[in-house]
N, C-alpha and C. Protein backbone atom coordinates (compact mmCIF):
# COMPACT_ATOMS: atom_id res chain seq x y z
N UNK A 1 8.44 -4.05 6.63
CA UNK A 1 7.02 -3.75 6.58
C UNK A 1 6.56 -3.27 7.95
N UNK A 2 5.90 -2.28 8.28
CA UNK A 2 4.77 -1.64 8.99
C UNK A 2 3.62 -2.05 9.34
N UNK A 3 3.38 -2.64 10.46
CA UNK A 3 2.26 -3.14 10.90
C UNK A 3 1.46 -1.97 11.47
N UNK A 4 0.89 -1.48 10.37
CA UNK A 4 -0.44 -0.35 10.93
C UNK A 4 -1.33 -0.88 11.49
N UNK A 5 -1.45 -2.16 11.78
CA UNK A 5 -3.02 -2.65 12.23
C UNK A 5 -2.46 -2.44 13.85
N UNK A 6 -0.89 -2.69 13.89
CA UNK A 6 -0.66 -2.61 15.64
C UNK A 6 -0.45 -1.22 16.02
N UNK A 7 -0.20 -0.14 14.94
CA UNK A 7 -0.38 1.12 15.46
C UNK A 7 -1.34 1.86 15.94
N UNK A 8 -2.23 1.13 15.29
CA UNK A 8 -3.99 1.96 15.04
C UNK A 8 -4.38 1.94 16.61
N UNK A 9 -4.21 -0.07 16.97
CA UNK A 9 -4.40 -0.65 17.94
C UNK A 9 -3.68 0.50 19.74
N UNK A 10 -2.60 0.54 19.08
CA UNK A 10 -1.82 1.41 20.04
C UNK A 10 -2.45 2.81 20.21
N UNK A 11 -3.21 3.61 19.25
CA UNK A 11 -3.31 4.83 19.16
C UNK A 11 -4.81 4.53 19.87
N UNK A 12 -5.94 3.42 19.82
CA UNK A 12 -6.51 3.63 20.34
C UNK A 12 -6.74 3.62 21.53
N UNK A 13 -5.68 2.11 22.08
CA UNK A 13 -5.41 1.84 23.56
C UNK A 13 -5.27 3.53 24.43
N UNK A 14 -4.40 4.02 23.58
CA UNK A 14 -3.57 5.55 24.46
C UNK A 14 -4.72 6.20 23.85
N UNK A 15 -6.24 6.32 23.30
CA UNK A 15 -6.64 7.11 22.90
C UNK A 15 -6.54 8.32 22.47
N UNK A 16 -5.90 8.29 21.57
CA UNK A 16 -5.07 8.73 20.32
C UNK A 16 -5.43 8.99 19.28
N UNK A 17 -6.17 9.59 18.86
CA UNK A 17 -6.84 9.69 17.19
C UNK A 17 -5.94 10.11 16.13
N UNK A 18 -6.21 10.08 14.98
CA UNK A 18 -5.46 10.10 13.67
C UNK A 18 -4.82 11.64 13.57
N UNK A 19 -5.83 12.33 13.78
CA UNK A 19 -5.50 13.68 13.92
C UNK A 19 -4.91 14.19 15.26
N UNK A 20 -4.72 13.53 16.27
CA UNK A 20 -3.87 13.54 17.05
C UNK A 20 -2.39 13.58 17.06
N UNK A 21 -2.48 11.97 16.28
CA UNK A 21 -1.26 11.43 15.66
C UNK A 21 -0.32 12.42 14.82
N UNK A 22 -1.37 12.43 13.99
CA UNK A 22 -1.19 13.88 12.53
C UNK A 22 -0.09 14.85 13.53
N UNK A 23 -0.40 15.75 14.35
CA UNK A 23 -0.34 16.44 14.69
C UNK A 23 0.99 16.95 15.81
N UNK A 24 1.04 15.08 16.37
CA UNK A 24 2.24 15.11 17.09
C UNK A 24 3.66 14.68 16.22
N UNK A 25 3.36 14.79 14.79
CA UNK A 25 4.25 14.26 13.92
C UNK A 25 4.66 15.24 13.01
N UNK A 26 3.77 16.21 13.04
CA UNK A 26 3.95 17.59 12.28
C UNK A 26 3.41 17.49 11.39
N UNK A 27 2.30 16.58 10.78
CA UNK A 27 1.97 16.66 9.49
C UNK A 27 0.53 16.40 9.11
N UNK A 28 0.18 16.66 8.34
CA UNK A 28 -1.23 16.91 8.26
C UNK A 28 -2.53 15.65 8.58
N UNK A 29 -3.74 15.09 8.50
CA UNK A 29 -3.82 13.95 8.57
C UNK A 29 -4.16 13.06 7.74
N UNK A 30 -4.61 14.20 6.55
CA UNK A 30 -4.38 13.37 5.43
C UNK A 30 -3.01 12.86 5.26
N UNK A 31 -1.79 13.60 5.01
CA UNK A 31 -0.55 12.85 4.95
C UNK A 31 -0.11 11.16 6.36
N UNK A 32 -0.78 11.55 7.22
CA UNK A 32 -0.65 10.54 8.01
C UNK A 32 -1.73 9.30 7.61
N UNK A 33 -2.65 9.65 6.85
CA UNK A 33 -3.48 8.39 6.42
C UNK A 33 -2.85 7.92 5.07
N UNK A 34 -2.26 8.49 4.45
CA UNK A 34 -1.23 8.31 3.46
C UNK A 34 -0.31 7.15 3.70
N UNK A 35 0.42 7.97 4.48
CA UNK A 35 1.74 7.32 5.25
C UNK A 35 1.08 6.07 5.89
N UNK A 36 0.09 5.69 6.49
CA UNK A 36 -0.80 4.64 6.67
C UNK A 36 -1.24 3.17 5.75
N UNK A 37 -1.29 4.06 4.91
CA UNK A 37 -1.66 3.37 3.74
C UNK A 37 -0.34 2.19 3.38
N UNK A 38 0.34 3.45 2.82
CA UNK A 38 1.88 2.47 2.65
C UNK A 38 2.44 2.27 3.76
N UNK A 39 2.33 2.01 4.85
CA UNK A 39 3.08 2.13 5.79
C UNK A 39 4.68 2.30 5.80
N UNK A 40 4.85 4.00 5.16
CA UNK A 40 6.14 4.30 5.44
C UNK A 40 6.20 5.46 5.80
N UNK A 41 7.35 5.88 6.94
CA UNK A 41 7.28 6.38 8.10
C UNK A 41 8.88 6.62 8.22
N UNK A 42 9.18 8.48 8.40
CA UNK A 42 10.54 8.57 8.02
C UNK A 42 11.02 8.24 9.31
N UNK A 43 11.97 8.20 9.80
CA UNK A 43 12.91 7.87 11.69
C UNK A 43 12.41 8.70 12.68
N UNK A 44 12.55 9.87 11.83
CA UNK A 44 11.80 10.66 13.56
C UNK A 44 10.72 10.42 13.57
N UNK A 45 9.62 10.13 12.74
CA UNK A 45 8.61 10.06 12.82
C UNK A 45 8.15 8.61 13.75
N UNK A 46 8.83 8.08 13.16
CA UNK A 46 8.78 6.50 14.20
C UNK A 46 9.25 6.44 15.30
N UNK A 47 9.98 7.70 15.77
CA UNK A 47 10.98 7.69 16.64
C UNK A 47 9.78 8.50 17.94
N UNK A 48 8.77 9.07 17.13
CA UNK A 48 7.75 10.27 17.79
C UNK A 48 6.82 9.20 18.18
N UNK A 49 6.51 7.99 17.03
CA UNK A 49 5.24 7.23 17.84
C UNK A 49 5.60 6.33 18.96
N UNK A 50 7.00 5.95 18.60
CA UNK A 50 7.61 4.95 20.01
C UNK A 50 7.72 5.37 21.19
N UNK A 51 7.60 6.74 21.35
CA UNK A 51 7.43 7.53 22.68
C UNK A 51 6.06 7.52 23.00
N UNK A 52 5.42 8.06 22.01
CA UNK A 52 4.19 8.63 22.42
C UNK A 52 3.08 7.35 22.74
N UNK A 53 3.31 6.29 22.22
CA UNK A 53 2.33 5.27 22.15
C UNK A 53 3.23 4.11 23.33
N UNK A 54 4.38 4.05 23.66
CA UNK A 54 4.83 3.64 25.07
C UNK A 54 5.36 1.99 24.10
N UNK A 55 5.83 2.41 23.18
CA UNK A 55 5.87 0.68 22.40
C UNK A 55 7.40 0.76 22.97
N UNK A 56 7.62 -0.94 23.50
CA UNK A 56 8.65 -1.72 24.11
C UNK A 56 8.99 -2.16 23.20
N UNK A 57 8.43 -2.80 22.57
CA UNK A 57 9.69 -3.49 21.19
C UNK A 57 9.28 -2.80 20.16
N UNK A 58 9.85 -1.87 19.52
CA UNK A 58 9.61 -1.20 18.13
C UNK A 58 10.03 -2.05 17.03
N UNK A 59 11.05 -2.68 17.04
CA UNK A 59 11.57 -3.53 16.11
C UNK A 59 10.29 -4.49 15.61
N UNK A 60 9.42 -5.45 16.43
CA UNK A 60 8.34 -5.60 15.97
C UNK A 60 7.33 -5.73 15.10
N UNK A 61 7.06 -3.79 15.28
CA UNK A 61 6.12 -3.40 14.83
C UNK A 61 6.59 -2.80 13.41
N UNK A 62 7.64 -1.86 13.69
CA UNK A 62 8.44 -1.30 12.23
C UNK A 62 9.51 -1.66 11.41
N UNK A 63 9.94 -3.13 12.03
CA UNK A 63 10.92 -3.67 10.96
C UNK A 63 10.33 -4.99 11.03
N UNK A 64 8.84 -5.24 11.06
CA UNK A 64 8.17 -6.65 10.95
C UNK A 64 8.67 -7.68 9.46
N UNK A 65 8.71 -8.38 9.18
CA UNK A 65 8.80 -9.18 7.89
C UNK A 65 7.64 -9.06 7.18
N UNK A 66 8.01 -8.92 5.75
CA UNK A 66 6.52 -8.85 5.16
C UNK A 66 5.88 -9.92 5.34
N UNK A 67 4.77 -9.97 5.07
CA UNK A 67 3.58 -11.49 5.72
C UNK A 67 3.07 -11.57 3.95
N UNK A 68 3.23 -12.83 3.62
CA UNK A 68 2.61 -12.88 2.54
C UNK A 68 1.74 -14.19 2.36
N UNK A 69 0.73 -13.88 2.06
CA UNK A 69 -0.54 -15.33 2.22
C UNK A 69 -0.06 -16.41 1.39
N UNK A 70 -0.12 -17.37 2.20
CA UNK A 70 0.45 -18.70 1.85
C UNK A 70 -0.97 -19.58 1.09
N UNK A 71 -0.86 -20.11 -0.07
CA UNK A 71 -1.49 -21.12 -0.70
C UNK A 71 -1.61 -22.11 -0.15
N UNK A 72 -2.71 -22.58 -0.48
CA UNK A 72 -2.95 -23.89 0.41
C UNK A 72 -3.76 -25.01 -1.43
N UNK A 73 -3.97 -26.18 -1.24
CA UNK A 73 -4.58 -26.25 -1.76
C UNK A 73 -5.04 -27.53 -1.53
């Protein structure tokens, strides 16, 4: 799973907008709000934001464990 909430975070730190993003990835920004959505993201493409956004541990962010809400009761 894809933690878009830490990408977003990253794109704004580097002030970075969507269509920025879009753009340094080759693809449109609707397809990048897409790809957002599901958070899936082919290699180069992940390979383009780990440069561009300066991320040290990628593993992290793009091979996170899914998080699934725990019951309580």
């Amino acid at each position: 799973m894809i933690l878009t909430d830490e990408i977003l975070g990253l794109m704004a730190k580097n002030h970075i907008t969507r269509k920025d993003m879009a753009n340094m990835l080759g693809i449109t920004p609707k397809t990048f709000s897409i790809k957002l959505d599901k958070g899936v993201f082919g290699s180069d493409e992940i390979e383009i934001m780990i440069q561009r956004l300066g991320i040290e541990n990628p593993a992290e962010i793009f091979f996170a464990p899914k998080v699934t809400p725990k019951v309580t009761k």
